[in-house]
N, C-alpha and C. Protein backbone atom coordinates (compact mmCIF):
# COMPACT_ATOMS: atom_id res chain seq x y z
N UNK A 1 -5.81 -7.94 -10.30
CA UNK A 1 -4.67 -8.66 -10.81
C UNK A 1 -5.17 -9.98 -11.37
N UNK A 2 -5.34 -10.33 -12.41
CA UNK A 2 -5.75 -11.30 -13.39
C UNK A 2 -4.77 -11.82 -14.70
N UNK A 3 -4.96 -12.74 -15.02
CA UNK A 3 -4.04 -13.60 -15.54
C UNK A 3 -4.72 -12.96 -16.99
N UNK A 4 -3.69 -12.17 -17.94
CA UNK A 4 -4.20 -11.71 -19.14
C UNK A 4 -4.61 -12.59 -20.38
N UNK A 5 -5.98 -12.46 -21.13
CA UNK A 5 -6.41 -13.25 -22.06
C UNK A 5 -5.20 -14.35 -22.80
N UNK A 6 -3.87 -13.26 -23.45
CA UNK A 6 -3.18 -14.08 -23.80
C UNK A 6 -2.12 -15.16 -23.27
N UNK A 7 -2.39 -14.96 -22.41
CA UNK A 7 -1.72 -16.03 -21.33
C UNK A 7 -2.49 -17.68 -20.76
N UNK A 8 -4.21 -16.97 -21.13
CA UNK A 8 -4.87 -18.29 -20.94
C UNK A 8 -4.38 -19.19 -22.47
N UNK A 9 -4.70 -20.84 -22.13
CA UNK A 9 -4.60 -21.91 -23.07
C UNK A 9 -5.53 -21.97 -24.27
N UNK A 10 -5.73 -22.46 -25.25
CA UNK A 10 -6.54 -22.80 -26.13
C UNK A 10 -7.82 -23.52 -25.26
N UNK A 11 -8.42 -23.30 -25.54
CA UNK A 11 -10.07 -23.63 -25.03
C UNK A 11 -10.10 -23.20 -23.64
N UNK A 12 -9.39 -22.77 -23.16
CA UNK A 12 -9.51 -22.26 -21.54
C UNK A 12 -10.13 -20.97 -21.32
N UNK A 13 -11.02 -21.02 -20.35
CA UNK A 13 -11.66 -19.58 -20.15
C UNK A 13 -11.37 -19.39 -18.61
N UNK A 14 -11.86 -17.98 -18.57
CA UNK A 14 -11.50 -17.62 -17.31
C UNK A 14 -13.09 -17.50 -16.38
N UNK A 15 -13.35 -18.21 -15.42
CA UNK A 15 -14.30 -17.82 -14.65
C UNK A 15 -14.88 -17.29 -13.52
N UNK A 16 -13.29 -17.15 -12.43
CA UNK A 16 -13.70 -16.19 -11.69
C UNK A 16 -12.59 -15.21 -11.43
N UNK A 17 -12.66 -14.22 -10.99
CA UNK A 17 -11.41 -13.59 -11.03
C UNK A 17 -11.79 -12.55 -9.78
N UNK A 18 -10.78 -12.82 -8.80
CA UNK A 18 -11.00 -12.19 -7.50
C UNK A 18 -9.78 -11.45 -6.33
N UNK A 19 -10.01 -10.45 -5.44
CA UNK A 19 -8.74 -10.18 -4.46
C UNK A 19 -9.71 -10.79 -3.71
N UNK A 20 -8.62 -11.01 -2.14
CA UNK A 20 -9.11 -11.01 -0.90
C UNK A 20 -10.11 -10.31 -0.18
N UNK A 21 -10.91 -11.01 0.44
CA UNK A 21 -12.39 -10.33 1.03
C UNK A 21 -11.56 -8.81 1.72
N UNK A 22 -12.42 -7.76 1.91
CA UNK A 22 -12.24 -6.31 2.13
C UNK A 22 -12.27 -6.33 3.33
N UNK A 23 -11.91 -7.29 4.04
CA UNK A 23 -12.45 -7.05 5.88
C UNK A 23 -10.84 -7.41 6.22
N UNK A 24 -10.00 -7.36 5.10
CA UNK A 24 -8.34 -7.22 4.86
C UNK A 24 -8.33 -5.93 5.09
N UNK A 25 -9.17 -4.92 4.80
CA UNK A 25 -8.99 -3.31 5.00
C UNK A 25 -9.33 -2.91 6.03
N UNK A 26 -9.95 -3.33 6.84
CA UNK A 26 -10.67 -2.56 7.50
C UNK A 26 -9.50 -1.73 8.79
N UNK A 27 -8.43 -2.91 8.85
CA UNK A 27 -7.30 -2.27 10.17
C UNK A 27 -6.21 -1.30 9.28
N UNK A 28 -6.09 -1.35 8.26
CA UNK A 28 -5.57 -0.24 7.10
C UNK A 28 -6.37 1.30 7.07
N UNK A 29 -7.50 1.17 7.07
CA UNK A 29 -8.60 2.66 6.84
C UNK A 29 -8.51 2.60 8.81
N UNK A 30 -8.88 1.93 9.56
CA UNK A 30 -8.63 2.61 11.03
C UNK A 30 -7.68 2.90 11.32
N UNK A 31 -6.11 2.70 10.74
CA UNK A 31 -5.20 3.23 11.16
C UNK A 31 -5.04 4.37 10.36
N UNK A 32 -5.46 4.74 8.98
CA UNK A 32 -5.31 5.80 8.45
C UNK A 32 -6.18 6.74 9.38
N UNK A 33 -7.31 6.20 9.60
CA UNK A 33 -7.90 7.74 10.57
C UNK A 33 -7.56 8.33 11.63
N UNK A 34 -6.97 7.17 12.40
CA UNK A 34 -6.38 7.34 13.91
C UNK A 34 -5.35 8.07 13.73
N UNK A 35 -4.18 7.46 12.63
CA UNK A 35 -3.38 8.64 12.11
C UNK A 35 -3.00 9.72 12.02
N UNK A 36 -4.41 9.77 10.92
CA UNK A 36 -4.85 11.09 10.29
C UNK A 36 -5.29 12.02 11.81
N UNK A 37 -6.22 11.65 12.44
CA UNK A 37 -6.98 12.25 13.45
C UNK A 37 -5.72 12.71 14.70
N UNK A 38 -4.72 11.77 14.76
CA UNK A 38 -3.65 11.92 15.94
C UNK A 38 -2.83 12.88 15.28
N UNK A 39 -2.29 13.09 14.01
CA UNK A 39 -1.46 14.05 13.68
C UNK A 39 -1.76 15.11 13.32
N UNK A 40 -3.71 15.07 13.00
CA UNK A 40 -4.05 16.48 12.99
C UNK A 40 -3.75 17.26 14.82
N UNK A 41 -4.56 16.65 15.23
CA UNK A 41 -4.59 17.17 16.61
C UNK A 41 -3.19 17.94 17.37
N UNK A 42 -2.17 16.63 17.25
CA UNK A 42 -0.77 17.40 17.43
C UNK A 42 -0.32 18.43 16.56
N UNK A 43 -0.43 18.65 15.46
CA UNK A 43 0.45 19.97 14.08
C UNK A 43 -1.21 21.20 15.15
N UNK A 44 -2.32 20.59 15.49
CA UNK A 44 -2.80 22.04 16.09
C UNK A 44 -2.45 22.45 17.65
N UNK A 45 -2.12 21.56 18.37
CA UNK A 45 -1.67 22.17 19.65
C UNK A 45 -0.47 21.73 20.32
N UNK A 46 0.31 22.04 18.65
CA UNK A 46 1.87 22.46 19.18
C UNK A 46 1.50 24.55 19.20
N UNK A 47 2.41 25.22 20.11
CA UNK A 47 2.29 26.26 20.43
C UNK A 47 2.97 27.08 19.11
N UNK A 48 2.01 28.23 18.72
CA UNK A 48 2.34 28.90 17.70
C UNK A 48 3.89 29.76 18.14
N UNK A 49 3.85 29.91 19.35
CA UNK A 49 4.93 30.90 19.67
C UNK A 49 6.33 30.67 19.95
N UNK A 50 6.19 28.70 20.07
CA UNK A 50 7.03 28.41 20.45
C UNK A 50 8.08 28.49 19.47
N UNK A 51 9.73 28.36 19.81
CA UNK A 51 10.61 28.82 18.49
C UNK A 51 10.68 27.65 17.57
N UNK A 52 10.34 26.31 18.11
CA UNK A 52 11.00 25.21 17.22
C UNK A 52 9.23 24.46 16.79
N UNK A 53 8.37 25.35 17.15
CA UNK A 53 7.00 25.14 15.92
C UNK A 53 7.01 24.37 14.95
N UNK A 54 7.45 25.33 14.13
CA UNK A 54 7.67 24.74 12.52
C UNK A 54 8.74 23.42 12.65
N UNK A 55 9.57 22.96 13.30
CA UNK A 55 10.53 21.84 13.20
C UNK A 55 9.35 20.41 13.84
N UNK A 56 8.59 20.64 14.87
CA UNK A 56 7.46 19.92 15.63
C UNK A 56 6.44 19.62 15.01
N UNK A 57 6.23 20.55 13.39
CA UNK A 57 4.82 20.11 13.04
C UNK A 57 5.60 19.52 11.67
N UNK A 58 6.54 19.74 10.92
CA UNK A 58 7.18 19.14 10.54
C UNK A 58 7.73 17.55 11.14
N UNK A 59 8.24 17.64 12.12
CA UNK A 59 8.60 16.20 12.36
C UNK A 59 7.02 15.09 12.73
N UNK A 60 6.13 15.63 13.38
CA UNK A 60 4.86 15.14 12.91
C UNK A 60 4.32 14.58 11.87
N UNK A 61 4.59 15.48 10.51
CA UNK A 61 3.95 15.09 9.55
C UNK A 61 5.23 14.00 9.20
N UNK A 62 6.06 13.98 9.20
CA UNK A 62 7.25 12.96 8.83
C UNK A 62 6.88 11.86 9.72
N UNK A 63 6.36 12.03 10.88
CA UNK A 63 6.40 10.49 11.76
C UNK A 63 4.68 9.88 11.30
N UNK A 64 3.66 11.14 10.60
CA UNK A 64 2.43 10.16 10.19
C UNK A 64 2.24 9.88 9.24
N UNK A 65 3.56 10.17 8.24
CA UNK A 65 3.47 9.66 7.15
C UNK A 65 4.39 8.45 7.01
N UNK A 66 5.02 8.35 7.77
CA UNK A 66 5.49 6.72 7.56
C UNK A 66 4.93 5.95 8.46
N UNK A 67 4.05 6.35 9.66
CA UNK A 67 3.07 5.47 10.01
C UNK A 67 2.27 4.78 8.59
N UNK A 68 1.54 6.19 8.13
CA UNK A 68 0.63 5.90 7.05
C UNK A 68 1.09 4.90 6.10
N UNK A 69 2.48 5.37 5.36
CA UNK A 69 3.17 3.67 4.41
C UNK A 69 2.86 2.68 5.22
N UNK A 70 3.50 2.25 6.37
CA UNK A 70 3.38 1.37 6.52
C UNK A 70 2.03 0.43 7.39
N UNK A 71 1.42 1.17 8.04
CA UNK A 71 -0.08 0.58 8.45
C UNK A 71 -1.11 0.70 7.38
N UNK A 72 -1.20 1.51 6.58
CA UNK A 72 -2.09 1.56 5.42
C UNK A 72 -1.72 1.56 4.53
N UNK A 73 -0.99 2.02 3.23
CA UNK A 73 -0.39 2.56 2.22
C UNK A 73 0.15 0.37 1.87
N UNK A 74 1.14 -0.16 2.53
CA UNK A 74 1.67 -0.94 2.23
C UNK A 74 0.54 -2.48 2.17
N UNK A 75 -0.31 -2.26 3.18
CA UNK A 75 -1.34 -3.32 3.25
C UNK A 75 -2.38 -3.24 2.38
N UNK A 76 -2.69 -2.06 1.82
CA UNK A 76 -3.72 -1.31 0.76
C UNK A 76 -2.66 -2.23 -0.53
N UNK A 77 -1.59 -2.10 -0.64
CA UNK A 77 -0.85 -2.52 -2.07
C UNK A 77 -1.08 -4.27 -1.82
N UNK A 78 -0.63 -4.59 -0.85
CA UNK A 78 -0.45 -6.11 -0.74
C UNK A 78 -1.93 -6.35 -1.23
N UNK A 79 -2.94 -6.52 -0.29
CA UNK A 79 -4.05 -6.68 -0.80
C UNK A 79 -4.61 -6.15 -2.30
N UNK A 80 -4.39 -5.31 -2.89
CA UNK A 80 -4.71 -4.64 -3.98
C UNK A 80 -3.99 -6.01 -5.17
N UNK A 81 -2.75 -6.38 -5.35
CA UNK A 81 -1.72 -7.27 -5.70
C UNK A 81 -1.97 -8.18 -5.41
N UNK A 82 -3.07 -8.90 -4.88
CA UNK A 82 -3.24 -10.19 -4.31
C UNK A 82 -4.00 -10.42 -5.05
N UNK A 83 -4.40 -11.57 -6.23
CA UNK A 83 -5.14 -12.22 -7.04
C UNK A 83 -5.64 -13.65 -7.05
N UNK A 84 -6.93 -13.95 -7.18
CA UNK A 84 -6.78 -15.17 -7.02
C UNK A 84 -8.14 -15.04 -8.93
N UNK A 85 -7.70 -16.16 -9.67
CA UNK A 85 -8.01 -16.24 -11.12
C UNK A 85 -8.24 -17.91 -10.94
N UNK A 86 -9.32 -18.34 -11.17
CA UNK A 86 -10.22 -19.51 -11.37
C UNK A 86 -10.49 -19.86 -13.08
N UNK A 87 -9.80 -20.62 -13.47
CA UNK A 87 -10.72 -20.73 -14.50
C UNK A 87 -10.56 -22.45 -14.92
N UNK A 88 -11.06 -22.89 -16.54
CA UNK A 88 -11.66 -24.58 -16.61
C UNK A 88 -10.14 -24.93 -16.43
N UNK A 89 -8.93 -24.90 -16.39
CA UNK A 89 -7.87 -25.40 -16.78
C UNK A 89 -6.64 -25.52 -14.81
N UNK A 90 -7.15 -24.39 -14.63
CA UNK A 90 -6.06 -23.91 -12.92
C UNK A 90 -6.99 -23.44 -12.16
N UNK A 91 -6.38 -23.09 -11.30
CA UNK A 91 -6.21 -22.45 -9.94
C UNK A 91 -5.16 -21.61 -9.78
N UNK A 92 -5.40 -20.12 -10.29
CA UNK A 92 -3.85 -19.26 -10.03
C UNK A 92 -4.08 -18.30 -8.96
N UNK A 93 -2.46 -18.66 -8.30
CA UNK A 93 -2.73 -17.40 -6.62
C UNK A 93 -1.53 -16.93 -7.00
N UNK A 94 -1.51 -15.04 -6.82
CA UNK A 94 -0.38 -14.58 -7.46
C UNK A 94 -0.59 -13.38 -6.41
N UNK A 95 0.94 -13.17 -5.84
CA UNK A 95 0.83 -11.81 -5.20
C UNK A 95 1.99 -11.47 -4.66
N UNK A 96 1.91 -10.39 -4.43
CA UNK A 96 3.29 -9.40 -4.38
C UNK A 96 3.42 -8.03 -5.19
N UNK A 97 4.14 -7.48 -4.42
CA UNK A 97 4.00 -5.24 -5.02
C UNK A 97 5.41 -5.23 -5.71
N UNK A 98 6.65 -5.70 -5.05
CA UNK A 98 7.77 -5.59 -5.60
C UNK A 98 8.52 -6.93 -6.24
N UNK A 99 7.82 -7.61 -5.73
CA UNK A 99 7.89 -9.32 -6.23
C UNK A 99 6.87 -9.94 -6.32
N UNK A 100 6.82 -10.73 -7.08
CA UNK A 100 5.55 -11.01 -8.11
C UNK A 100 6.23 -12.56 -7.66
N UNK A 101 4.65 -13.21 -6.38
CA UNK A 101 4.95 -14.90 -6.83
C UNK A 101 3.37 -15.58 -7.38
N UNK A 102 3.76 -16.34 -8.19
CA UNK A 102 2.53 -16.96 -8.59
C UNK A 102 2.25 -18.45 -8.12
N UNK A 103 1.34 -18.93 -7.60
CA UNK A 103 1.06 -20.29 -7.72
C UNK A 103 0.16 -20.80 -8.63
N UNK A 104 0.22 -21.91 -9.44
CA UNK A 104 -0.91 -22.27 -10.68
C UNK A 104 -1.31 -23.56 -9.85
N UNK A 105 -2.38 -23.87 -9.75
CA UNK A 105 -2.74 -25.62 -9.41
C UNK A 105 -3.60 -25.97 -10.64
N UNK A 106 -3.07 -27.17 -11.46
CA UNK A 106 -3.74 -27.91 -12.01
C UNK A 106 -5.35 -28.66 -11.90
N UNK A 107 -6.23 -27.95 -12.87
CA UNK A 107 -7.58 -28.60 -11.91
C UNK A 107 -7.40 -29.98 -11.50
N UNK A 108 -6.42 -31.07 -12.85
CA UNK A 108 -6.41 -31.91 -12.85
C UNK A 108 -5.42 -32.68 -11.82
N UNK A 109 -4.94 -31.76 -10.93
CA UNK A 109 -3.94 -32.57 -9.81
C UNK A 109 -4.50 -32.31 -8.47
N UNK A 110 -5.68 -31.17 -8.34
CA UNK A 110 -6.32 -31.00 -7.44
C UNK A 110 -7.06 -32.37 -6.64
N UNK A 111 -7.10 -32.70 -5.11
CA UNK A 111 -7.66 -33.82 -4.42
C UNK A 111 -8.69 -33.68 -3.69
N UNK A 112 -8.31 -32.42 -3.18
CA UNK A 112 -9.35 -32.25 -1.79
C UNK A 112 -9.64 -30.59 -1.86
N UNK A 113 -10.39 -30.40 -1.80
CA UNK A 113 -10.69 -28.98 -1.15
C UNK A 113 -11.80 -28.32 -0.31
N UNK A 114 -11.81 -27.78 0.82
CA UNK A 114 -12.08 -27.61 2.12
C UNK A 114 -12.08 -26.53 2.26
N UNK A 115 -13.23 -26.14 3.22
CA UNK A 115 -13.00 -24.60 3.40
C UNK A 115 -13.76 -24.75 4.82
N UNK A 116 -14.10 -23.36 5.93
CA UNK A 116 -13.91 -23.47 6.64
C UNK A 116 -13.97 -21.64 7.23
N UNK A 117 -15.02 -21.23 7.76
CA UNK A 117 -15.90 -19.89 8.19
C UNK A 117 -15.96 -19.69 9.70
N UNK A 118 -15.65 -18.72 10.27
CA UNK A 118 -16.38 -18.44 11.09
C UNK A 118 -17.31 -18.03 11.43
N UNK A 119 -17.94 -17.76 12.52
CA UNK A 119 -19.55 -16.74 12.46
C UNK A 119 -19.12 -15.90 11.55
N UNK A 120 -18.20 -15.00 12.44
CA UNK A 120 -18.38 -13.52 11.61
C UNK A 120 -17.74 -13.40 9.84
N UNK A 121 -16.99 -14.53 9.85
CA UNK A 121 -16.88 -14.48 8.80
C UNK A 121 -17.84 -15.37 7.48
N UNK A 122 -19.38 -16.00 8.26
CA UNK A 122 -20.17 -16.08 7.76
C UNK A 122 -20.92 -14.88 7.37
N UNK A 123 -20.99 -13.95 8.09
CA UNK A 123 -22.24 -13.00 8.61
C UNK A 123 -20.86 -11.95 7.07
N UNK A 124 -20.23 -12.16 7.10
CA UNK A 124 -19.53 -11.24 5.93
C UNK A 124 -19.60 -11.73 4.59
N UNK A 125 -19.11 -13.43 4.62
CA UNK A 125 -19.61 -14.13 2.75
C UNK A 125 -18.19 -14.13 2.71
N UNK A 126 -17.22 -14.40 4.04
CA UNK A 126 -15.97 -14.81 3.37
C UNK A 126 -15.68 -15.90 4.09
N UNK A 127 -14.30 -16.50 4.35
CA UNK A 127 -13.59 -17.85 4.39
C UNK A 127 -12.60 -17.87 4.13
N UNK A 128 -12.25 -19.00 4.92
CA UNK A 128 -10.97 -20.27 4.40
C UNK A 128 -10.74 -21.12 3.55
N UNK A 129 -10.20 -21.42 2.20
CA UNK A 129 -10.38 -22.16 1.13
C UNK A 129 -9.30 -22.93 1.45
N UNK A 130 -8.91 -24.21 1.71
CA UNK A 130 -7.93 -25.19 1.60
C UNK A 130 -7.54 -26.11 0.52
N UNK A 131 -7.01 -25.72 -0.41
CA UNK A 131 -6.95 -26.95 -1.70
C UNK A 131 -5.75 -27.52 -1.53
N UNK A 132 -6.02 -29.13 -1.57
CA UNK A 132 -4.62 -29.77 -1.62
C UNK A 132 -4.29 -30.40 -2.92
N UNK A 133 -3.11 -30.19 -3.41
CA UNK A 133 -3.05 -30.64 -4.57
C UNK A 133 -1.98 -31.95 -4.38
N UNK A 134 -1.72 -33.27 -5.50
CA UNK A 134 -0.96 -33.69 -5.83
C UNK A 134 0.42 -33.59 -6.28
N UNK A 135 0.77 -32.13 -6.47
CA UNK A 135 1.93 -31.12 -6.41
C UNK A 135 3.26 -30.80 -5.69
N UNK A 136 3.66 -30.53 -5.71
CA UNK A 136 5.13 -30.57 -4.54
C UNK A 136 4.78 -29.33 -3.22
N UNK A 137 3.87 -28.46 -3.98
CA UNK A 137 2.85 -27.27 -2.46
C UNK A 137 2.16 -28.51 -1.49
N UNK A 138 1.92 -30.07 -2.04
CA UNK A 138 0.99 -30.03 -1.15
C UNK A 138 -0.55 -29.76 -1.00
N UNK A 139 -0.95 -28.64 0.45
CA UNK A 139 -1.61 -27.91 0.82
C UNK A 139 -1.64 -26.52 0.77
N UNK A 140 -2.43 -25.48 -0.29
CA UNK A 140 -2.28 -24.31 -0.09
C UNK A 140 -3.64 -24.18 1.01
N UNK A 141 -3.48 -23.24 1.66
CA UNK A 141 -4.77 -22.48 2.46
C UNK A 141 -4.32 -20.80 2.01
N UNK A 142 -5.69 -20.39 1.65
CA UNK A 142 -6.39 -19.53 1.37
C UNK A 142 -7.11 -18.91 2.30
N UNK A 143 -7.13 -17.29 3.01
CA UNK A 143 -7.72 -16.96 3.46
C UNK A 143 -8.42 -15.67 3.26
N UNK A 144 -9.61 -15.75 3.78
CA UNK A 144 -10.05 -14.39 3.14
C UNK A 144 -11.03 -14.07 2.14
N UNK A 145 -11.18 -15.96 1.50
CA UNK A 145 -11.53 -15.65 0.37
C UNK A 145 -13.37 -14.92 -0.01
N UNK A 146 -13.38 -14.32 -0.48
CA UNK A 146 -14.85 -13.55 -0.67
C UNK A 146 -15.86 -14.46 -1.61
N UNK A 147 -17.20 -14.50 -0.88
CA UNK A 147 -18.18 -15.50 -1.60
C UNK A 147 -17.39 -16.90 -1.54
N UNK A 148 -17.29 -17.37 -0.28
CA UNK A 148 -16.37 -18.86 -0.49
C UNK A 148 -17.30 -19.90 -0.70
N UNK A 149 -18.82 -20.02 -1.25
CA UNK A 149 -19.38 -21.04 -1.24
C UNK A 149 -19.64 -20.61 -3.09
N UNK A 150 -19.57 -19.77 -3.42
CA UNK A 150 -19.60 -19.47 -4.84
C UNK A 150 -18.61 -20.38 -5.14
N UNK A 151 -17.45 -19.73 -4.71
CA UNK A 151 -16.06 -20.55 -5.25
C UNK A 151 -16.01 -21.44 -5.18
N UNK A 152 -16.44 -22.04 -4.21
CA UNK A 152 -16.12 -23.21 -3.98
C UNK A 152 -16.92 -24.11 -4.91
N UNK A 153 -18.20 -23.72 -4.93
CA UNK A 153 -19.19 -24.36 -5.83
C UNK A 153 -18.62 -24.57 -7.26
N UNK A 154 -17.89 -23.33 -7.74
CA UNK A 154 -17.36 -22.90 -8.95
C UNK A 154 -16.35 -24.19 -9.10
N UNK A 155 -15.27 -24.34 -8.06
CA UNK A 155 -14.34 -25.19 -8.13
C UNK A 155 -14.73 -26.49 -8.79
N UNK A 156 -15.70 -26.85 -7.58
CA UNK A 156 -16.09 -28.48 -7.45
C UNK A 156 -16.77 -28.92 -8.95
N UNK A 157 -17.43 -27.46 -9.46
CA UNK A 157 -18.06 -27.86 -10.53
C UNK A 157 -17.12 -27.92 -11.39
N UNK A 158 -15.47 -27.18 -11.81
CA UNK A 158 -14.80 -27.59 -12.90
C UNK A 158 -13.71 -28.74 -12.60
N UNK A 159 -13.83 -29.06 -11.09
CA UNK A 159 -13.39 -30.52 -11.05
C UNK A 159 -13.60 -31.69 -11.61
N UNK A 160 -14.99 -31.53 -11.43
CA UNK A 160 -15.82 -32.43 -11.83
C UNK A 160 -16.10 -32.74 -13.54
N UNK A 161 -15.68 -31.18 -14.18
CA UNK A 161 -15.60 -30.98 -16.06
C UNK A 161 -14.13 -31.92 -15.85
N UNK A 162 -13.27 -31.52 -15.41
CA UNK A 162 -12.30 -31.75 -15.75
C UNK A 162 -11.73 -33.44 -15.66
N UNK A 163 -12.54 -34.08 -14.37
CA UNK A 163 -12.37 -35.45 -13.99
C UNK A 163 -13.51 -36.28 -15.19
N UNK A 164 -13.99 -35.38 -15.85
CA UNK A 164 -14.99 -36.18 -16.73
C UNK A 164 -14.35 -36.40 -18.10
N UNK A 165 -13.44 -35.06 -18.75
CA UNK A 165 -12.57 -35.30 -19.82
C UNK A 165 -11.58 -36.13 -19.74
N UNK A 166 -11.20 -36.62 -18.35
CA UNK A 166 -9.82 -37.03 -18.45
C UNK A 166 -10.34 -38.46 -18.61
N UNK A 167 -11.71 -38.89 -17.87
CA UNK A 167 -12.34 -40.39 -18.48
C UNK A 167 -12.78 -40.49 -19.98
N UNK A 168 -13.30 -39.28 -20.40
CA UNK A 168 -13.45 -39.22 -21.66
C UNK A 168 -12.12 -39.76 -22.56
N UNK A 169 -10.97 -39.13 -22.21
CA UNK A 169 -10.06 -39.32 -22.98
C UNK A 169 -9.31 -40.53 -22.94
N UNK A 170 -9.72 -41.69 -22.29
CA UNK A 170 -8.88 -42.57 -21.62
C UNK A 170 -9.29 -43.52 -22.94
């Protein structure tokens, strides 16, 4: 999910364009297997002879498939819909499957930004991104984000383009 060419500004490019780190999936694919693995097991030792069989392996597959929407199927979309688009001009965070919200931050209203790892989420290459802007948001926090010292690097460096034009232009 990326902010389309014609939507960027005159001289604006786009430079990074990213979803949320994949360790967002990982309780989505274990519940699909556990699922998968629990409703195979039951549709095989419900009793072939019994009379209401077919109503038991039927209501099975009806109760692991709306497990499945909603532990996997719905968190697979959220994440999938979750965008985050870097480029010389913003900061855009946009997400939602049936509603679409976007946040844009101005490089140029941006103040502070902070981020913030744990082990394991060192030992993975993801993070916490905190940008506070001059804006009526405030503080957004960001989590999740993948390669957060890229980004971050990425950031600081078009902060820094951007705090240099605006002396330029003065």
């Amino acid at each position: 999910m990326t902010i389309p060419d014609h939507h960027l500004t005159q001289g604006e490019r786009r430079v990074r364009s990213f979803h949320p780190h994949w360790k967002r999936l990982v309780g989505p694919v274990a519940a699909l297997v556990l699922i998968a693995a629990a409703s195979g097991a039951a549709v095989f030792f419900v009793p072939g002879d019994w009379e209401y069989a077919s109503y038991a392996r039927i209501a099975v597959c009806a109760v692991a498939l709306v497990l499945l929407t909603v532990w996997s199927f719905v968190p697979y979309l959220q994440w999938k819909n979750t965008g985050y688009v870097l480029t010389t001009h913003r900061f855009t965070i946009s997400s939602g499957v049936l509603n679409k919200s976007t946040d844009e931050i101005p490089m140029a209203k941006v103040n502070t930004v902070s981020s913030d790892q744990t082990f394991v989420e060192r030992l993975l290459g993801c993070g916490t991104l905190t940008v506070e802007s001059a804006g009526d948001r405030g503080q957004i926090v960001l989590r999740d984000i993948p390669h957060l010292q890229d980004v971050r690097a990425d950031l600081f460096r078009l902060l820094e383009d951007a705090t240099d034009g605006e002396l330029d232009g003065r």
